[in-house]
PDB file of N, CA and C in Angstrom:
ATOM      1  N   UNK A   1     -13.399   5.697 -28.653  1.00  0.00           N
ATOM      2  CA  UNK A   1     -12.119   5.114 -28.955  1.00  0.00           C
ATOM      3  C   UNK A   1     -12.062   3.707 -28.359  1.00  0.00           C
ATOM      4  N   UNK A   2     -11.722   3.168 -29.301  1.00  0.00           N
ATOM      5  CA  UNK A   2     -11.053   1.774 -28.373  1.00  0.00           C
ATOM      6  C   UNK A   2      -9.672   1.234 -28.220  1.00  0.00           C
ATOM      7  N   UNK A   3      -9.367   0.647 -26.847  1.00  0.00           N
ATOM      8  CA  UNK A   3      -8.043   0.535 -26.909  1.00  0.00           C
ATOM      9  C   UNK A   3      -7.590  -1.326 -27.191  1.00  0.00           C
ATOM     10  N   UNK A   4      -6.398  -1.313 -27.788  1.00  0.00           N
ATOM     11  CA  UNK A   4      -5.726  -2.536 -27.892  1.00  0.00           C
ATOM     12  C   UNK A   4      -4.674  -2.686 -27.269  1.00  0.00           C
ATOM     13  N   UNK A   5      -4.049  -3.244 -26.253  1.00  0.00           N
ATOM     14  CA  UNK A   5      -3.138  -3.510 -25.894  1.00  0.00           C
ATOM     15  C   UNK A   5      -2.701  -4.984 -26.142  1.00  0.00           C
ATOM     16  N   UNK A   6      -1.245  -4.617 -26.437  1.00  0.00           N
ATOM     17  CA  UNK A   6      -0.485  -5.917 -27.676  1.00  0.00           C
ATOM     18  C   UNK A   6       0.516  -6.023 -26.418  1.00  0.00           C
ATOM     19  N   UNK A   7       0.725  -6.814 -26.683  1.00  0.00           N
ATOM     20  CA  UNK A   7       2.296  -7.296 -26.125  1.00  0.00           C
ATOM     21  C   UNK A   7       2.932  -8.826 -26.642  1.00  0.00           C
ATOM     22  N   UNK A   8       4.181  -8.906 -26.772  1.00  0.00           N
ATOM     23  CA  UNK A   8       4.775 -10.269 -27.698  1.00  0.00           C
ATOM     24  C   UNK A   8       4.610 -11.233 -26.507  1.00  0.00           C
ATOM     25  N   UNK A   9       4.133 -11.237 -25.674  1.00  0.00           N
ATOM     26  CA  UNK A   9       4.170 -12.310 -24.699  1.00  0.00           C
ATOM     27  C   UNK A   9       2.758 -13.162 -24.150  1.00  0.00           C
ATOM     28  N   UNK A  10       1.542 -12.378 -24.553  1.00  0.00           N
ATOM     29  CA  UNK A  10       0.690 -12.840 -24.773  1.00  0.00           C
ATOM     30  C   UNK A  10      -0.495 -12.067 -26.023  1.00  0.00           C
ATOM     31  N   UNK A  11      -1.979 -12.497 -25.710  1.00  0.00           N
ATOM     32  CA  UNK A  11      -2.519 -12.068 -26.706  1.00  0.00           C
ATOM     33  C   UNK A  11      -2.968 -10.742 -26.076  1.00  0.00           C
ATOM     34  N   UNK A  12      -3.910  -9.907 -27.071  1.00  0.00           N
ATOM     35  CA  UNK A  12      -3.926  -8.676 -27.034  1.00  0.00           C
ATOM     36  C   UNK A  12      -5.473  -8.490 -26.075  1.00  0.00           C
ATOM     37  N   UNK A  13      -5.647  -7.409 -25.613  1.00  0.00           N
ATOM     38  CA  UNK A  13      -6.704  -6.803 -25.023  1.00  0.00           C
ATOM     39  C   UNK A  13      -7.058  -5.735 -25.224  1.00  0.00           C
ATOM     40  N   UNK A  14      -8.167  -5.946 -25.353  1.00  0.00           N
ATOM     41  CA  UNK A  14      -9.161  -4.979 -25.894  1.00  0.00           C
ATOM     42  C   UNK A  14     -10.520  -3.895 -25.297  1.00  0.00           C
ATOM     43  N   UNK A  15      -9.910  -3.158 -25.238  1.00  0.00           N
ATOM     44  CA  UNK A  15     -11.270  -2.273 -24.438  1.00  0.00           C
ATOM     45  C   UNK A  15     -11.607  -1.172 -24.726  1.00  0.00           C
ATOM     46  N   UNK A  16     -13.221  -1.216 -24.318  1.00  0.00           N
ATOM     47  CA  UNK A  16     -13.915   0.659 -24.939  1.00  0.00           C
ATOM     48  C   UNK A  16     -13.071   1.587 -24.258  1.00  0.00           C
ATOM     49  N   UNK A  17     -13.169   2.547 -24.879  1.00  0.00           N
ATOM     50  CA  UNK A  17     -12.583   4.306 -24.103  1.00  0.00           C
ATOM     51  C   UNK A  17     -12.543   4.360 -22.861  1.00  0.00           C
ATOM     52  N   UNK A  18     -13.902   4.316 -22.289  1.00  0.00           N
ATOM     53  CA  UNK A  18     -14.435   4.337 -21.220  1.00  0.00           C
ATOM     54  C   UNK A  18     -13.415   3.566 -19.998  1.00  0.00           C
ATOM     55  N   UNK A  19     -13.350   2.214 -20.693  1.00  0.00           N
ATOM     56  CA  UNK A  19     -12.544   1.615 -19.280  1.00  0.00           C
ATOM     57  C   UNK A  19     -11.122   1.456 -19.728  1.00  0.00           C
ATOM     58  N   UNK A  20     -10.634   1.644 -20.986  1.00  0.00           N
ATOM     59  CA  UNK A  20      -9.304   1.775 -20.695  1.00  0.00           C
ATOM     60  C   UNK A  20      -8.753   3.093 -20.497  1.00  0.00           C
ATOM     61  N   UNK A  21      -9.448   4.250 -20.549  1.00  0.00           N
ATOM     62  CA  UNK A  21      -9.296   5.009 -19.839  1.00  0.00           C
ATOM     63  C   UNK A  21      -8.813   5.231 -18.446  1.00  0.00           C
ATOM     64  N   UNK A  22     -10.060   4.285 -17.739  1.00  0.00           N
ATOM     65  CA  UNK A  22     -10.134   4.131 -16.494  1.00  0.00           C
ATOM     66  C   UNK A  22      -8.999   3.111 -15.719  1.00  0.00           C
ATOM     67  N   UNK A  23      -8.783   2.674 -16.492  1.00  0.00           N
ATOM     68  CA  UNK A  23      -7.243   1.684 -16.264  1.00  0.00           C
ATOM     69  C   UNK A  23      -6.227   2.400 -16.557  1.00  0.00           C
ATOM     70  N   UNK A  24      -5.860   3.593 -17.438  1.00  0.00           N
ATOM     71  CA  UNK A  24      -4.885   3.625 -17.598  1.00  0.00           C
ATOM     72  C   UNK A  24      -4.751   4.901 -16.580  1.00  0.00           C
ATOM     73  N   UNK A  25      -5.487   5.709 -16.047  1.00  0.00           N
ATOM     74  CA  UNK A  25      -5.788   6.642 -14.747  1.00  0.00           C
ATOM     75  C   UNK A  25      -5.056   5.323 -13.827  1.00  0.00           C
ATOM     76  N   UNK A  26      -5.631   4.467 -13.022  1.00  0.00           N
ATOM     77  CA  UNK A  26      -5.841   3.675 -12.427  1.00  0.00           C
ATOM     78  C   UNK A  26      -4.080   3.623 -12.118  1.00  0.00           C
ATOM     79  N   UNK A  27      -3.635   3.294 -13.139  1.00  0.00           N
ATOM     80  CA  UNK A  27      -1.860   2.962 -13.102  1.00  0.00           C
ATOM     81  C   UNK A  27      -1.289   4.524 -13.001  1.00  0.00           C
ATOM     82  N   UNK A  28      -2.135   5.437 -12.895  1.00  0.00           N
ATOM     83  CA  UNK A  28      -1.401   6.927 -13.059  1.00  0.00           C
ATOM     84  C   UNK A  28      -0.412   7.570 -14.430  1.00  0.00           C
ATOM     85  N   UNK A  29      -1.353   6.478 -15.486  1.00  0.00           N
ATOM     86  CA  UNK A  29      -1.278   7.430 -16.493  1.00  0.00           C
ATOM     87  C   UNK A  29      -2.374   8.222 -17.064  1.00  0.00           C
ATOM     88  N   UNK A  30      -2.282   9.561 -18.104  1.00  0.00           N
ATOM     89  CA  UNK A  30      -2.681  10.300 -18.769  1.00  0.00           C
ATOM     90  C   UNK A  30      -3.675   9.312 -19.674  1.00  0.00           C
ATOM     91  N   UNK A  31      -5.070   9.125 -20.250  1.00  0.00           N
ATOM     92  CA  UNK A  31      -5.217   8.278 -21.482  1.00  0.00           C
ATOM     93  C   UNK A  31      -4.525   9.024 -22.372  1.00  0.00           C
ATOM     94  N   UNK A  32      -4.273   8.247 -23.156  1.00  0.00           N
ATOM     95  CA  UNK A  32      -3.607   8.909 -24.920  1.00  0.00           C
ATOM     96  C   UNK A  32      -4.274   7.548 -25.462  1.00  0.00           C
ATOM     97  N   UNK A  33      -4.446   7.956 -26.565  1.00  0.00           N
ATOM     98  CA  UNK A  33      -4.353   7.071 -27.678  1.00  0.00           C
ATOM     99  C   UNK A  33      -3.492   6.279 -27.904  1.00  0.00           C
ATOM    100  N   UNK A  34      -1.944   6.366 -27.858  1.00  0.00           N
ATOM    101  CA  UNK A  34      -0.696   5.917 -28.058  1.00  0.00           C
ATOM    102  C   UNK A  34      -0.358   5.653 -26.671  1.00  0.00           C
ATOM    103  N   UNK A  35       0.282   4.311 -26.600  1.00  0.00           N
ATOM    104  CA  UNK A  35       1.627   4.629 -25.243  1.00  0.00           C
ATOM    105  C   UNK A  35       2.004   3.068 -25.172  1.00  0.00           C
ATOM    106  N   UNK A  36       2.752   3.172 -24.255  1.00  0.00           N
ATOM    107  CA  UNK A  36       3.466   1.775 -23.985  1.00  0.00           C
ATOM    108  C   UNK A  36       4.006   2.308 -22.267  1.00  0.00           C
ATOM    109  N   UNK A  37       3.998   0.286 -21.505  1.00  0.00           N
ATOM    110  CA  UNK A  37       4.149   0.177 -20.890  1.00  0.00           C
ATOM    111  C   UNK A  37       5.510  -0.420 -20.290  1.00  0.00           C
ATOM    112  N   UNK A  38       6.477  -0.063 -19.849  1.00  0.00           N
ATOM    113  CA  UNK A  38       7.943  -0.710 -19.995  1.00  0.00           C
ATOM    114  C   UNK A  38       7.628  -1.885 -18.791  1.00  0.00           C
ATOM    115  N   UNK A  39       8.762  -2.821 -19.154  1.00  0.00           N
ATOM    116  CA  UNK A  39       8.722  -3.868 -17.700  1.00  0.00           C
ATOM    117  C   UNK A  39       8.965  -3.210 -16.786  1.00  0.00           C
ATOM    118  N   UNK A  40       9.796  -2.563 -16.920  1.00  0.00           N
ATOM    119  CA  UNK A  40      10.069  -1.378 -15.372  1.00  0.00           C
ATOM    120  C   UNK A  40       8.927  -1.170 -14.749  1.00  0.00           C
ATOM    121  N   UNK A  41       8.226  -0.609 -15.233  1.00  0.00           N
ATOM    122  CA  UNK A  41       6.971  -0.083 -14.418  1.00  0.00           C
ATOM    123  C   UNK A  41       5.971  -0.797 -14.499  1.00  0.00           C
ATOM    124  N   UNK A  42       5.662  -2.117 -14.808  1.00  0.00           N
ATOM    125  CA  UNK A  42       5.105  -3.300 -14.753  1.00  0.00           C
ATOM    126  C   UNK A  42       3.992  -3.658 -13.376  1.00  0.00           C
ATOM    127  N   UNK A  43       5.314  -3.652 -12.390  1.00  0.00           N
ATOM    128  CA  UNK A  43       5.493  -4.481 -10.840  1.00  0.00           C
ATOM    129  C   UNK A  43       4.251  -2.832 -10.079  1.00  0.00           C
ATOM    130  N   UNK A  44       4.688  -1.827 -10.483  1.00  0.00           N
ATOM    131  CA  UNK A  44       3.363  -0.781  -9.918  1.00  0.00           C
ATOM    132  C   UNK A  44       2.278  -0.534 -10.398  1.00  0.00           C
ATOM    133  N   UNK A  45       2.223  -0.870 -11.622  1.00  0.00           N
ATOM    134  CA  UNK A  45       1.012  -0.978 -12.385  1.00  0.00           C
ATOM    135  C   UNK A  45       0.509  -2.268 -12.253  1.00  0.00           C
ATOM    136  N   UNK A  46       0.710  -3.373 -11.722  1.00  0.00           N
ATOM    137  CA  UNK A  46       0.032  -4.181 -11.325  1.00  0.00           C
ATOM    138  C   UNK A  46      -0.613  -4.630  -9.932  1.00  0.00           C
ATOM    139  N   UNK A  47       0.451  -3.677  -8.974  1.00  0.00           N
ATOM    140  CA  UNK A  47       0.058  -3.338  -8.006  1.00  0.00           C
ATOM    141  C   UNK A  47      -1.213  -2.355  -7.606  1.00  0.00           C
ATOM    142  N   UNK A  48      -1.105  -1.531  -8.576  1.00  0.00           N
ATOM    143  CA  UNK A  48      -2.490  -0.374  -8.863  1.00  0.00           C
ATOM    144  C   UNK A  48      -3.351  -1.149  -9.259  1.00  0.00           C
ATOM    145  N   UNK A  49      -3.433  -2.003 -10.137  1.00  0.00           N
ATOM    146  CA  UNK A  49      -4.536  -2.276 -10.455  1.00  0.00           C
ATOM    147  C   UNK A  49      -5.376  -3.689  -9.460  1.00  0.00           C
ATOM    148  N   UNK A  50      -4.465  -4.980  -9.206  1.00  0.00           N
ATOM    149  CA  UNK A  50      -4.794  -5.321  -8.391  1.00  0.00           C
ATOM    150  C   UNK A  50      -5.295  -4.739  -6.785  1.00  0.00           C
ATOM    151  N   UNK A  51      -4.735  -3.685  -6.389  1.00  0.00           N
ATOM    152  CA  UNK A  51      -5.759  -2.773  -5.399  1.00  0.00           C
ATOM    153  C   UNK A  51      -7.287  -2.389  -5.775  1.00  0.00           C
ATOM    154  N   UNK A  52      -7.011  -1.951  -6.912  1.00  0.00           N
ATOM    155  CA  UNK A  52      -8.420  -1.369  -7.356  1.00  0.00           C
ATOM    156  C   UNK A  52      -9.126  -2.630  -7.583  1.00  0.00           C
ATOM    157  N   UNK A  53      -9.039  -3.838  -8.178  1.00  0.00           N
ATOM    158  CA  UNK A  53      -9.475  -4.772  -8.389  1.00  0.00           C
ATOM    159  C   UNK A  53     -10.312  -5.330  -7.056  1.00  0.00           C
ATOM    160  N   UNK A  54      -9.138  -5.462  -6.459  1.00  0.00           N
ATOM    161  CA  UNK A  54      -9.687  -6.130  -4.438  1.00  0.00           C
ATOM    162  C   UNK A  54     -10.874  -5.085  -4.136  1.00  0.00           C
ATOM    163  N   UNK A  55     -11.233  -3.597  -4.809  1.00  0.00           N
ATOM    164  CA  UNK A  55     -12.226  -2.998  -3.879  1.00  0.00           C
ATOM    165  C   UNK A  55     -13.630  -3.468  -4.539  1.00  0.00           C
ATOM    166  N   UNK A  56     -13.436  -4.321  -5.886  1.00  0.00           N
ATOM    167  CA  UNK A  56     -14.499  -4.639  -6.095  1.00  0.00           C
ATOM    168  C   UNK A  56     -15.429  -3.725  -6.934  1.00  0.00           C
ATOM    169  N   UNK A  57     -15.039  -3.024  -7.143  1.00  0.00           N
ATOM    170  CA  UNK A  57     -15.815  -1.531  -8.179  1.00  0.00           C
ATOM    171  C   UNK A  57     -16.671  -1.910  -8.687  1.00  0.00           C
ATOM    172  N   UNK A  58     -18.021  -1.571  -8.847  1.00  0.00           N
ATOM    173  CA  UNK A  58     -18.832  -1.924 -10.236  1.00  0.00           C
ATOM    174  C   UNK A  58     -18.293  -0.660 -11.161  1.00  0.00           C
ATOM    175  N   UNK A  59     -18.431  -0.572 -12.551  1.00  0.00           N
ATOM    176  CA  UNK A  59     -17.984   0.501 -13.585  1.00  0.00           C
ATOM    177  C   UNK A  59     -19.719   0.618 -13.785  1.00  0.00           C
ATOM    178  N   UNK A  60     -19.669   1.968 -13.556  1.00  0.00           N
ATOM    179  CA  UNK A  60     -21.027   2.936 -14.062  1.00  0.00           C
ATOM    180  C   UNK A  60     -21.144   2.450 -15.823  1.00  0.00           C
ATOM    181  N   UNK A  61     -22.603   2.690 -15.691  1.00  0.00           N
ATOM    182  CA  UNK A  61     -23.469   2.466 -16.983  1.00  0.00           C
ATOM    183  C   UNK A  61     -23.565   1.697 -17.511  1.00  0.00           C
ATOM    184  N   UNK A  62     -24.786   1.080 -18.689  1.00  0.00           N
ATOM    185  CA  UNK A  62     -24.809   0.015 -19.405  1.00  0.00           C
ATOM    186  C   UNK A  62     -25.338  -0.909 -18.560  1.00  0.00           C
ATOM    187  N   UNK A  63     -26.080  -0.831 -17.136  1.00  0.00           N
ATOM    188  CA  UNK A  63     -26.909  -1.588 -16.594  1.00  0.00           C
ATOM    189  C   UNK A  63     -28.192  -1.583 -17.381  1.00  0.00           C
ATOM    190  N   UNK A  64     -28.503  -2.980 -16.933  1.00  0.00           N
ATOM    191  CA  UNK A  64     -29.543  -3.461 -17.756  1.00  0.00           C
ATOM    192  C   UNK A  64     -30.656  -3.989 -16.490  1.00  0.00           C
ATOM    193  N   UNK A  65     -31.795  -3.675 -15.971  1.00  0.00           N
ATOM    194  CA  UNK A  65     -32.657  -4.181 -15.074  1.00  0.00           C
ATOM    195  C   UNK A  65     -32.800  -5.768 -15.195  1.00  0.00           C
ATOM    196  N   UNK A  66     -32.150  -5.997 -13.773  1.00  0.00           N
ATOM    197  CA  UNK A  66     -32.415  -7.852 -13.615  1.00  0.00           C
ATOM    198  C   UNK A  66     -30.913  -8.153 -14.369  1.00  0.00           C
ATOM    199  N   UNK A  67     -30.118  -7.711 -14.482  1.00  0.00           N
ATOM    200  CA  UNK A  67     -28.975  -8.411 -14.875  1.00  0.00           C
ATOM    201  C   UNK A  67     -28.102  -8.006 -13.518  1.00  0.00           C
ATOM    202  N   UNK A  68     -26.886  -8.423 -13.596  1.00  0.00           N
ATOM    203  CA  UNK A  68     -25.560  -8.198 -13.098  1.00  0.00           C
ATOM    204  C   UNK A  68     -24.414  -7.082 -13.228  1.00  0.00           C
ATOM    205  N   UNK A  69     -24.321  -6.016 -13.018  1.00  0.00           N
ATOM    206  CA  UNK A  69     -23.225  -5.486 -13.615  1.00  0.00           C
ATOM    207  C   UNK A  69     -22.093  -5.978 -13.888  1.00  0.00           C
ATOM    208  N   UNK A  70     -20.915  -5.466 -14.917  1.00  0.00           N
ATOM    209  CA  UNK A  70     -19.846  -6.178 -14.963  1.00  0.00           C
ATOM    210  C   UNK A  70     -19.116  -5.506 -13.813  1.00  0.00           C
ATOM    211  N   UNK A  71     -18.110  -6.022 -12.953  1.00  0.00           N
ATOM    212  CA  UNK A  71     -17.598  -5.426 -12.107  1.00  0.00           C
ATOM    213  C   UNK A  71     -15.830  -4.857 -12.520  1.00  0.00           C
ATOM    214  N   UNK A  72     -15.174  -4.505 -11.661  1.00  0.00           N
ATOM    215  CA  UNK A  72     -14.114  -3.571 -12.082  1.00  0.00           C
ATOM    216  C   UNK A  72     -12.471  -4.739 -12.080  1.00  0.00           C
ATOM    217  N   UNK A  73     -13.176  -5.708 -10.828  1.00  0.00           N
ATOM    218  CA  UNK A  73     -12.236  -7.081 -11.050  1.00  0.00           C
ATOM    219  C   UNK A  73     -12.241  -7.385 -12.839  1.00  0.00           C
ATOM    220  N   UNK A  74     -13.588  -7.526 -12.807  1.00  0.00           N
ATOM    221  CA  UNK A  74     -13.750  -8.393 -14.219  1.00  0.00           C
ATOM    222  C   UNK A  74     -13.271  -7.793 -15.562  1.00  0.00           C
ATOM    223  N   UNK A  75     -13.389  -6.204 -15.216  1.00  0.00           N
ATOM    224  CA  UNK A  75     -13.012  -5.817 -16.587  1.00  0.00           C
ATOM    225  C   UNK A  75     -11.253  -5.518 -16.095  1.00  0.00           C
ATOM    226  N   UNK A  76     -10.755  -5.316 -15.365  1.00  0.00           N
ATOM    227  CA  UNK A  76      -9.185  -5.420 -15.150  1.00  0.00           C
ATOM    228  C   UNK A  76      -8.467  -7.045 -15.283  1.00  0.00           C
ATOM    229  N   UNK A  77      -9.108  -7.876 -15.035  1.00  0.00           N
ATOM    230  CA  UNK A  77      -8.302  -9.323 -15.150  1.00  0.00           C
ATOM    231  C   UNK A  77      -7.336  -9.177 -16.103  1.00  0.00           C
ATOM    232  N   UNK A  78      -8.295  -9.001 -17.518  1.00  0.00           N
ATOM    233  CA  UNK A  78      -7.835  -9.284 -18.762  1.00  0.00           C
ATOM    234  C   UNK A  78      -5.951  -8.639 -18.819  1.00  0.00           C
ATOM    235  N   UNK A  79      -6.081  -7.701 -18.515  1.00  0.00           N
ATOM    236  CA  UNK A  79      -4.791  -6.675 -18.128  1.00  0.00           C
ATOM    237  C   UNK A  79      -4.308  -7.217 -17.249  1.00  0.00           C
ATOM    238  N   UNK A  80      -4.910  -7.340 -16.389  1.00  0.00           N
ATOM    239  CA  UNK A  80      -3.714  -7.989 -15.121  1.00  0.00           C
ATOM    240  C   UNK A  80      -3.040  -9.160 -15.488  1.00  0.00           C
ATOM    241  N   UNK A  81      -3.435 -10.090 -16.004  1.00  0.00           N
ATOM    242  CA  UNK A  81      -2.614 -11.076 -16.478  1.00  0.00           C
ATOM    243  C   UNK A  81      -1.634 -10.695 -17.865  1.00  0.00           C
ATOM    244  N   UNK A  82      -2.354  -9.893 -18.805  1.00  0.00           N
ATOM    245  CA  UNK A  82      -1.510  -9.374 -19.779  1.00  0.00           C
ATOM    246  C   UNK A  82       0.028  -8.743 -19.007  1.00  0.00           C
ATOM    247  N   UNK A  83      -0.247  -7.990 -18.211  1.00  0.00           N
ATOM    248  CA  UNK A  83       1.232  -7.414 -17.393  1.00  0.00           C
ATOM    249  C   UNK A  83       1.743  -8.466 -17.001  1.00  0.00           C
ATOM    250  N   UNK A  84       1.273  -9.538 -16.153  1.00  0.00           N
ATOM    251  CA  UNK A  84       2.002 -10.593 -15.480  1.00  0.00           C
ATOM    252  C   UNK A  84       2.920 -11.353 -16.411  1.00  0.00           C
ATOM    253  N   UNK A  85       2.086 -11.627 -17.155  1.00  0.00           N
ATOM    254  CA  UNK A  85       2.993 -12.467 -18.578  1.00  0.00           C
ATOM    255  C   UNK A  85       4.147 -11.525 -19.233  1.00  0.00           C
ATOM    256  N   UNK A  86       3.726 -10.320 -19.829  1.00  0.00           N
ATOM    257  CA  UNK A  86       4.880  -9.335 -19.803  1.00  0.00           C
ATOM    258  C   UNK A  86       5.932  -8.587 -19.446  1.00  0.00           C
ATOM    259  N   UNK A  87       5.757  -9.000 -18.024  1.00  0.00           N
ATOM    260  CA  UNK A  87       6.586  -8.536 -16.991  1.00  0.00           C
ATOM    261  C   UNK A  87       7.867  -9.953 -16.854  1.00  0.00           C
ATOM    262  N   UNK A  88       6.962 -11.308 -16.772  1.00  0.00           N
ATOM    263  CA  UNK A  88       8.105 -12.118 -16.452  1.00  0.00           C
ATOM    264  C   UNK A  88       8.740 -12.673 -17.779  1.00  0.00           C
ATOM    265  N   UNK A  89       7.990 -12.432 -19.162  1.00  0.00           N
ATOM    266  CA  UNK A  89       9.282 -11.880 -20.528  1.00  0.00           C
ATOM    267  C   UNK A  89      10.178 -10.921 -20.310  1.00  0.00           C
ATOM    268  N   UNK A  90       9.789 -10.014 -19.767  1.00  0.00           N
ATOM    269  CA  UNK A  90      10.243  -8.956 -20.043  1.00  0.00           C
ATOM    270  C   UNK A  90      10.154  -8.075 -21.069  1.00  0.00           C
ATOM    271  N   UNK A  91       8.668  -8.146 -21.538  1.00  0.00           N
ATOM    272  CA  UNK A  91       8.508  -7.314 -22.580  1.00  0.00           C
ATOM    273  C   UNK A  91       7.365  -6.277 -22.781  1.00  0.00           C
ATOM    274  N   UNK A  92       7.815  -5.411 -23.092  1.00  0.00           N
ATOM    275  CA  UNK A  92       6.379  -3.920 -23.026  1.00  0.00           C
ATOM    276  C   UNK A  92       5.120  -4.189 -23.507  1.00  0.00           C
ATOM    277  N   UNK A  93       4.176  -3.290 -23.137  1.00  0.00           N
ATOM    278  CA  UNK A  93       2.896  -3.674 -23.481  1.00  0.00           C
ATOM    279  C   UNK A  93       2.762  -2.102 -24.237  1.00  0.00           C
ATOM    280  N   UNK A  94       1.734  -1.932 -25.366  1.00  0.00           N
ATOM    281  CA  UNK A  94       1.881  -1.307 -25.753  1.00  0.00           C
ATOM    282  C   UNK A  94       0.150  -0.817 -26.670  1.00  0.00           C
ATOM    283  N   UNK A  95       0.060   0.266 -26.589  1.00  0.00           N
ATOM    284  CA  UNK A  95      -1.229  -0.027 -27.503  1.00  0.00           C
ATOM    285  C   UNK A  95      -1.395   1.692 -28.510  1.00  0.00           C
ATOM    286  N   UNK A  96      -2.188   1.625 -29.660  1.00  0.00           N
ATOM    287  CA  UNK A  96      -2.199   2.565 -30.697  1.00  0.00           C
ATOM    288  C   UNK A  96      -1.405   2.713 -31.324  1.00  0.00           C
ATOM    289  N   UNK A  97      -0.211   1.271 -31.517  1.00  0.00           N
ATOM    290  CA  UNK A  97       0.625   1.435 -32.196  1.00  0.00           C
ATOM    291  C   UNK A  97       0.430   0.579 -34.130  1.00  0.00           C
TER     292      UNK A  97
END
């Protein structure tokens, strides 16, 4: 599965199963296919994720010998700024819609 997350306040983000999964655990939700994120709950879900971000995670698999992994900062940015921008619209983020 892949996920899209839209929101009217900036552009959309995009990620495999795998890590938006892992993001959407991360904020202490369920994955679904469907959901949305209200501004309300914005300010803790960015707090979750910027924690997890600061520990620096590498995300398992898809190493390649002699490369770099992508790390867990790198694949959360994209989101973290998507909330930031959505949060100070004030408008939901939303994805499988």
């Amino acid at each position: 599965m892949i996920y899209k997350f839209r929101s009217k306040a900036s552009g959309d983000v995009i990620m495999l199963g795998p890590h938006g999964d892992l993001l959407l655990t991360l904020i202490g939700r369920e994955p679904a296919p469907q959901g949305i994120i209200e501004p309300d709950a914005m300010a803790a879900a960015l707090s979750a994720l910027r924690a997890a971000a600061a520990e620096n995670a590498s995300t398992p698999g898809g190493e390649v010998e002699g490369e770099t992994p992508v790390g867990l900062r790198q694949r959360l940015w994209p989101m973290i700024d998507l909330l930031e921008r959505s949060l100070a619209a004030r408008e939901p983020v939303v994805w499988g819609v």
